[in-house]
Protein backbone atom coordinates (compact mmCIF):
# COMPACT_ATOMS: atom_id res chain seq x y z
CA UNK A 1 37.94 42.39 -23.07
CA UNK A 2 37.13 40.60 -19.90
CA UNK A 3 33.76 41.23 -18.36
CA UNK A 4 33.47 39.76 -14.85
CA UNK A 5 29.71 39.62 -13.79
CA UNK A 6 28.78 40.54 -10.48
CA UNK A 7 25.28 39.41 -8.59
CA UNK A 8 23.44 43.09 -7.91
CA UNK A 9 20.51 42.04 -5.12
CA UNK A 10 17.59 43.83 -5.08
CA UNK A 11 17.22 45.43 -8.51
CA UNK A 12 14.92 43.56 -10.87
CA UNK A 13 16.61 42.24 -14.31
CA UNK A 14 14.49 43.13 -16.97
CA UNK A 15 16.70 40.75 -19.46
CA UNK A 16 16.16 37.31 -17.60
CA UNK A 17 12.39 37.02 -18.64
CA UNK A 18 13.69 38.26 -22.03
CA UNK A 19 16.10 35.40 -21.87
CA UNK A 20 14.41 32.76 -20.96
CA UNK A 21 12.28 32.79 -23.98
CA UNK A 22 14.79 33.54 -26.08
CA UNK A 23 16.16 30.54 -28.26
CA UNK A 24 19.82 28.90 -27.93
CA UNK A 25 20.65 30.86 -31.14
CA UNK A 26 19.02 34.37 -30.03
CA UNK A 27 21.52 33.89 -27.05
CA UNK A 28 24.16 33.50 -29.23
CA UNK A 29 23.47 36.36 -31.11
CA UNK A 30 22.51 38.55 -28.16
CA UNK A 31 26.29 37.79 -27.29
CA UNK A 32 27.80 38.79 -30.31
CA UNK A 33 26.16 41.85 -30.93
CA UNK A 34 28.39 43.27 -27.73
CA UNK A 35 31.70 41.97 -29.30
CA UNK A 36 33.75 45.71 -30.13
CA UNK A 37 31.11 47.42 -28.54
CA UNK A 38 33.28 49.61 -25.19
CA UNK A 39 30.51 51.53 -24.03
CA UNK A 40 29.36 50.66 -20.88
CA UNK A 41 26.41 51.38 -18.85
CA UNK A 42 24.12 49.40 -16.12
CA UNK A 43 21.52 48.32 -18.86
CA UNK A 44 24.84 46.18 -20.75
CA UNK A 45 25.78 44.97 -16.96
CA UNK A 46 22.57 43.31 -16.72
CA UNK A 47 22.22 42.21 -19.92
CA UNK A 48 25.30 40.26 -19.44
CA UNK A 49 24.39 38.98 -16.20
CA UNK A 50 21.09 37.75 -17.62
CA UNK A 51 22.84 35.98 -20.67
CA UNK A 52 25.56 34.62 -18.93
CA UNK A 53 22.99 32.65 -16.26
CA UNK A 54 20.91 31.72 -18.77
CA UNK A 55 23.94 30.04 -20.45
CA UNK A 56 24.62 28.38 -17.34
CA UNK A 57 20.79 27.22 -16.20
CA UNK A 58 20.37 25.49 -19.92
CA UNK A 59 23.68 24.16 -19.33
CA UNK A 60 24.77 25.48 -22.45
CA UNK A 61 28.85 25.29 -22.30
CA UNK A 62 30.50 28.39 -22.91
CA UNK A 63 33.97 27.29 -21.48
CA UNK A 64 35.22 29.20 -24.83
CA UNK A 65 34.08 32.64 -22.91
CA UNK A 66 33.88 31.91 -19.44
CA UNK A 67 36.75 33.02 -17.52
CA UNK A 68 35.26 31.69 -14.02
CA UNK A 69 33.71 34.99 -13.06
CA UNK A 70 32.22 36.56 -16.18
CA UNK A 71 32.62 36.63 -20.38
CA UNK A 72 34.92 36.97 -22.99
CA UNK A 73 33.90 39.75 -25.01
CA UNK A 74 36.77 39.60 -27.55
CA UNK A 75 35.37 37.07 -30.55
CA UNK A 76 32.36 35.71 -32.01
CA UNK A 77 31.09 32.50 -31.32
CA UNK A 78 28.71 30.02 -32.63
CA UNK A 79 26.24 27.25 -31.34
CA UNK A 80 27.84 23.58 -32.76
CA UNK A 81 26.35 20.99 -34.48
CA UNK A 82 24.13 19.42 -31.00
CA UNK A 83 23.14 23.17 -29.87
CA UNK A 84 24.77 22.67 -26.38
CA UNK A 85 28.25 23.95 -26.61
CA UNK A 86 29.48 27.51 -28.21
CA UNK A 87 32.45 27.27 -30.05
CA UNK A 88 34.36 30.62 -31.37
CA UNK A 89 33.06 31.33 -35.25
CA UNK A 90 35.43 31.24 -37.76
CA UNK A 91 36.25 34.78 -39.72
CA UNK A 92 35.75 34.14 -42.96
C-alpha cells in the first residue's frame, strides 16, 4: 500500500513534538506498527506526515519506502548498522 502524504496548513500536528524526541529506532518502530494495518482515519494521516518529515529533517534515508510523495506501507524495515539508512527487515 502506497500512502502519499499531503501538507494540511493550519491544523496543529500533535505527532511532530512526539517525533522529535523520539529516537531513530522509536521511528522505526512507529513505522512498522502501521504495516497491515487498512484502517484509516485523520489521526494515522498525521502520524504519517509527522514520521515521514522527521525521516527527512534527520536525514535519515528511507529511499526503501519513499515513493517521492509519501510511504511504503507494505514491509518492515530496519535501521542498519550506522543508524542513518532503513533497510527492509528480513522475515525470518
Amino acid at each position: 500500500m502506497e500512502v502519499i502524504i499531503l501538507n494540511s496548513t493550519g491544523h496543529k500536528n500533535e505527532f511532530v513534538a512526539r517525533f522529535r524526541a523520539a529516537t531513530a529506532q522509536e521511528l522505526v518502530d512507529s513505522y512498522n506498527s502501521q504495516i497491515g494495518s487498512n484502517a484509516w482515519v485523520s489521526a494515522k494521516g498525521r502520524c504519517l506526515h509527522a514520521l515521514y518529515h522527521e525521516f527527512k529533517r534527520r536525514q535519515i534515508d528511507i529511499s526503501v519506502i519513499d515513493t517521492g510523495s509519501g510511504m511504503r506501507l507494505d514491509q518492515h524495515i530496519v535501521l542498519d548498522e550506522s543508524g542513518r539508512r532503513v533497510v527492509c527487515a528480513i522475515a525470518h
